[in-house]
N, C-alpha and C. Protein backbone atom coordinates (compact mmCIF):
# COMPACT_ATOMS: atom_id res chain seq x y z
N UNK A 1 3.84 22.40 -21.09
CA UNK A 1 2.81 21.41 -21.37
C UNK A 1 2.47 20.67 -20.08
N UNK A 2 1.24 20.58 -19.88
CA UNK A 2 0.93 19.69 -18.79
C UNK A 2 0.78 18.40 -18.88
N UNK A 3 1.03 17.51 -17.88
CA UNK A 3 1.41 16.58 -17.55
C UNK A 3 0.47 15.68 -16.84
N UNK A 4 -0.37 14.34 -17.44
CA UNK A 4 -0.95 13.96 -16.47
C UNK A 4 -0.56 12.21 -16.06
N UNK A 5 -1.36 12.38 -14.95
CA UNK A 5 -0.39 10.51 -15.07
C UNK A 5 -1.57 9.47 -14.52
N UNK A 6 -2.04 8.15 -14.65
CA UNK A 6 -3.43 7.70 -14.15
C UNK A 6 -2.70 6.09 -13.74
N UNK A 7 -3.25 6.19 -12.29
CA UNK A 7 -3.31 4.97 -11.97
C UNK A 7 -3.55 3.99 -12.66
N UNK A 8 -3.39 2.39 -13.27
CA UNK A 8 -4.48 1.64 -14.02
C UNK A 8 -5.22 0.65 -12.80
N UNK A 9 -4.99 0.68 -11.58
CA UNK A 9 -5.86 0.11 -10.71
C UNK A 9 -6.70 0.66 -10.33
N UNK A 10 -7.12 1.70 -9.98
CA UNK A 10 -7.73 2.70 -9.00
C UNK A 10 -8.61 3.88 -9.89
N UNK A 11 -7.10 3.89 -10.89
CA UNK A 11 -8.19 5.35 -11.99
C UNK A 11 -8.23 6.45 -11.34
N UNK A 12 -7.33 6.40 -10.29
CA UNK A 12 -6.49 8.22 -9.50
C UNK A 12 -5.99 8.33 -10.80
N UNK A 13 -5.96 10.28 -10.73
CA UNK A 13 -5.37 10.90 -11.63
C UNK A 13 -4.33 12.25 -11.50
N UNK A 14 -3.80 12.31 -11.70
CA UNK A 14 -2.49 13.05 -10.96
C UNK A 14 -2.20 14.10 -12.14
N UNK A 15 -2.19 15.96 -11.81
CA UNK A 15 -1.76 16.65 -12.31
C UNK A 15 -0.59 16.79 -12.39
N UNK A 16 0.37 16.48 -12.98
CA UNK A 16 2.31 17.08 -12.66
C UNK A 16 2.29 18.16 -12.61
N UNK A 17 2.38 19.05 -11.10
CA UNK A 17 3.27 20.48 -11.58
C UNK A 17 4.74 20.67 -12.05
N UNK A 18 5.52 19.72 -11.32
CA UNK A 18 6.85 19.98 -11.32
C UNK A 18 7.45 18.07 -11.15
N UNK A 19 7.65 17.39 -12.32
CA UNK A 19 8.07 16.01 -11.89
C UNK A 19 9.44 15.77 -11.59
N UNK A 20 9.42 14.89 -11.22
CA UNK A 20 10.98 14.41 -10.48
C UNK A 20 11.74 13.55 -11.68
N UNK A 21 13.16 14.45 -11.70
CA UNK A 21 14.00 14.13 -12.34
C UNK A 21 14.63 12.63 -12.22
N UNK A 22 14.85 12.30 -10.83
CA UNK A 22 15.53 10.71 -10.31
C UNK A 22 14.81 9.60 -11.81
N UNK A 23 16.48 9.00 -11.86
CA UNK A 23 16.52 7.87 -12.35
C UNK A 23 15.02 6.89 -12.15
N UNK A 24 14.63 6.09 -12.48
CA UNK A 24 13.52 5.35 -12.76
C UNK A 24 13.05 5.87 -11.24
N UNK A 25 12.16 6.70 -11.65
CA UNK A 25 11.73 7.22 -10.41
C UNK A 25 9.80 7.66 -11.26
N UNK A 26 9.17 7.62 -10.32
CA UNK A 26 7.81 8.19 -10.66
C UNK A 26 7.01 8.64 -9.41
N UNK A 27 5.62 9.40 -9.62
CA UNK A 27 4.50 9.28 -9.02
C UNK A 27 3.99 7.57 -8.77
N UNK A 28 3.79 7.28 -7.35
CA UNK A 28 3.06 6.21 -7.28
C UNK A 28 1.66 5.87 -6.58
N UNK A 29 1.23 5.02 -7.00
CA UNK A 29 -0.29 5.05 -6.54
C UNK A 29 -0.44 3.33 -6.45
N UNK A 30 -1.05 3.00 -5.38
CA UNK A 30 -1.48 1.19 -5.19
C UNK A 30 -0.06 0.94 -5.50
N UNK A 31 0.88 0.94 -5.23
CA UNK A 31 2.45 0.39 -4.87
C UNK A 31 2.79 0.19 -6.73
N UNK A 32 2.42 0.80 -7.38
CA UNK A 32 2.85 0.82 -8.74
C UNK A 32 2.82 2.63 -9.21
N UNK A 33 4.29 2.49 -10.44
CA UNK A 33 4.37 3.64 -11.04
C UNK A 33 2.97 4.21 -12.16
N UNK A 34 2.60 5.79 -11.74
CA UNK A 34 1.80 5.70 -12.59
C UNK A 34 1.71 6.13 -14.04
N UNK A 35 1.01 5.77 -14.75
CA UNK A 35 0.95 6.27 -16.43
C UNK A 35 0.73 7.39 -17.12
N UNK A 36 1.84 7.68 -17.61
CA UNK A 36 0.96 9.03 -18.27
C UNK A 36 0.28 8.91 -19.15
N UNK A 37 -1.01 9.78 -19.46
CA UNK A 37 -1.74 9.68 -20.27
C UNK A 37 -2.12 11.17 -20.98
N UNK A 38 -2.76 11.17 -22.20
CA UNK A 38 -3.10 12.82 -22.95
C UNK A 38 -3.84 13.47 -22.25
N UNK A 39 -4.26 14.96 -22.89
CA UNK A 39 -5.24 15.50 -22.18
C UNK A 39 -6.55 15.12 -22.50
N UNK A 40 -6.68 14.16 -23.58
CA UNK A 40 -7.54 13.80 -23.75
C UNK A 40 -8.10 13.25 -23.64
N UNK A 41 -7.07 11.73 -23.14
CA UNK A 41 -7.70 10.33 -22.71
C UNK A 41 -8.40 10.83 -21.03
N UNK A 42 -7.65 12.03 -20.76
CA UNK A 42 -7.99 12.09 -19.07
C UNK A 42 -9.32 13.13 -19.43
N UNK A 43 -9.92 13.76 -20.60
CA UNK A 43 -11.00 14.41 -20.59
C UNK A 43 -12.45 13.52 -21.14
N UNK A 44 -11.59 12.24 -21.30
CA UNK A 44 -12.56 11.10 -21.79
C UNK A 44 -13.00 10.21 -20.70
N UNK A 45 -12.22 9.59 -19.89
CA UNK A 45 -12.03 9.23 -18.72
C UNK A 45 -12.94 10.24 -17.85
N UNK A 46 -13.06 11.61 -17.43
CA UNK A 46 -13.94 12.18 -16.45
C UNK A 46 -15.17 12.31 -17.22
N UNK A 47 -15.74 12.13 -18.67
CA UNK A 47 -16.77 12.28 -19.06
C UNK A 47 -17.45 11.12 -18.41
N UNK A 48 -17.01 9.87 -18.61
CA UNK A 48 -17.69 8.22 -18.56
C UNK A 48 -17.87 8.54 -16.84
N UNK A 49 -17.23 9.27 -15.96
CA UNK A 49 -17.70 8.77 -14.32
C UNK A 49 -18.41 9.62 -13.81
C-alpha cells in the first residue's frame, strides 16, 4: 500500500517508498513531522491547485 504524507504548512507532498522504522522518527518538511494522508485526500488536494 502506498504511503503518502503532506506538509500542513507548505502543502509539499511526499510519496513513501520505503519509511523509516526509528522510534518517533518521520519525513520532515518546514522543521515539522509530516502527515499522512489517503489517496484520496492527496487526489483532492491536486484537483483544487
Amino acid at each position: 500500500m502506498d504511503k503518502i504524507v503532506r506538509c500542513e504548512k507548505c502543502g509539499a507532498m511526499v510519496k513513501v517508498l520505503i519509511d523509516c522504522t526509528c522510534e518517533n522518527c518521520g519525513i520532515k518538511c518546514c522543521g515539522e513531522t509530516m502527515k499522512e494522508i489517503s489517496a484520496e485526500e492527496a487526489e483532492k488536494y491536486l484537483e483544487n491547485k
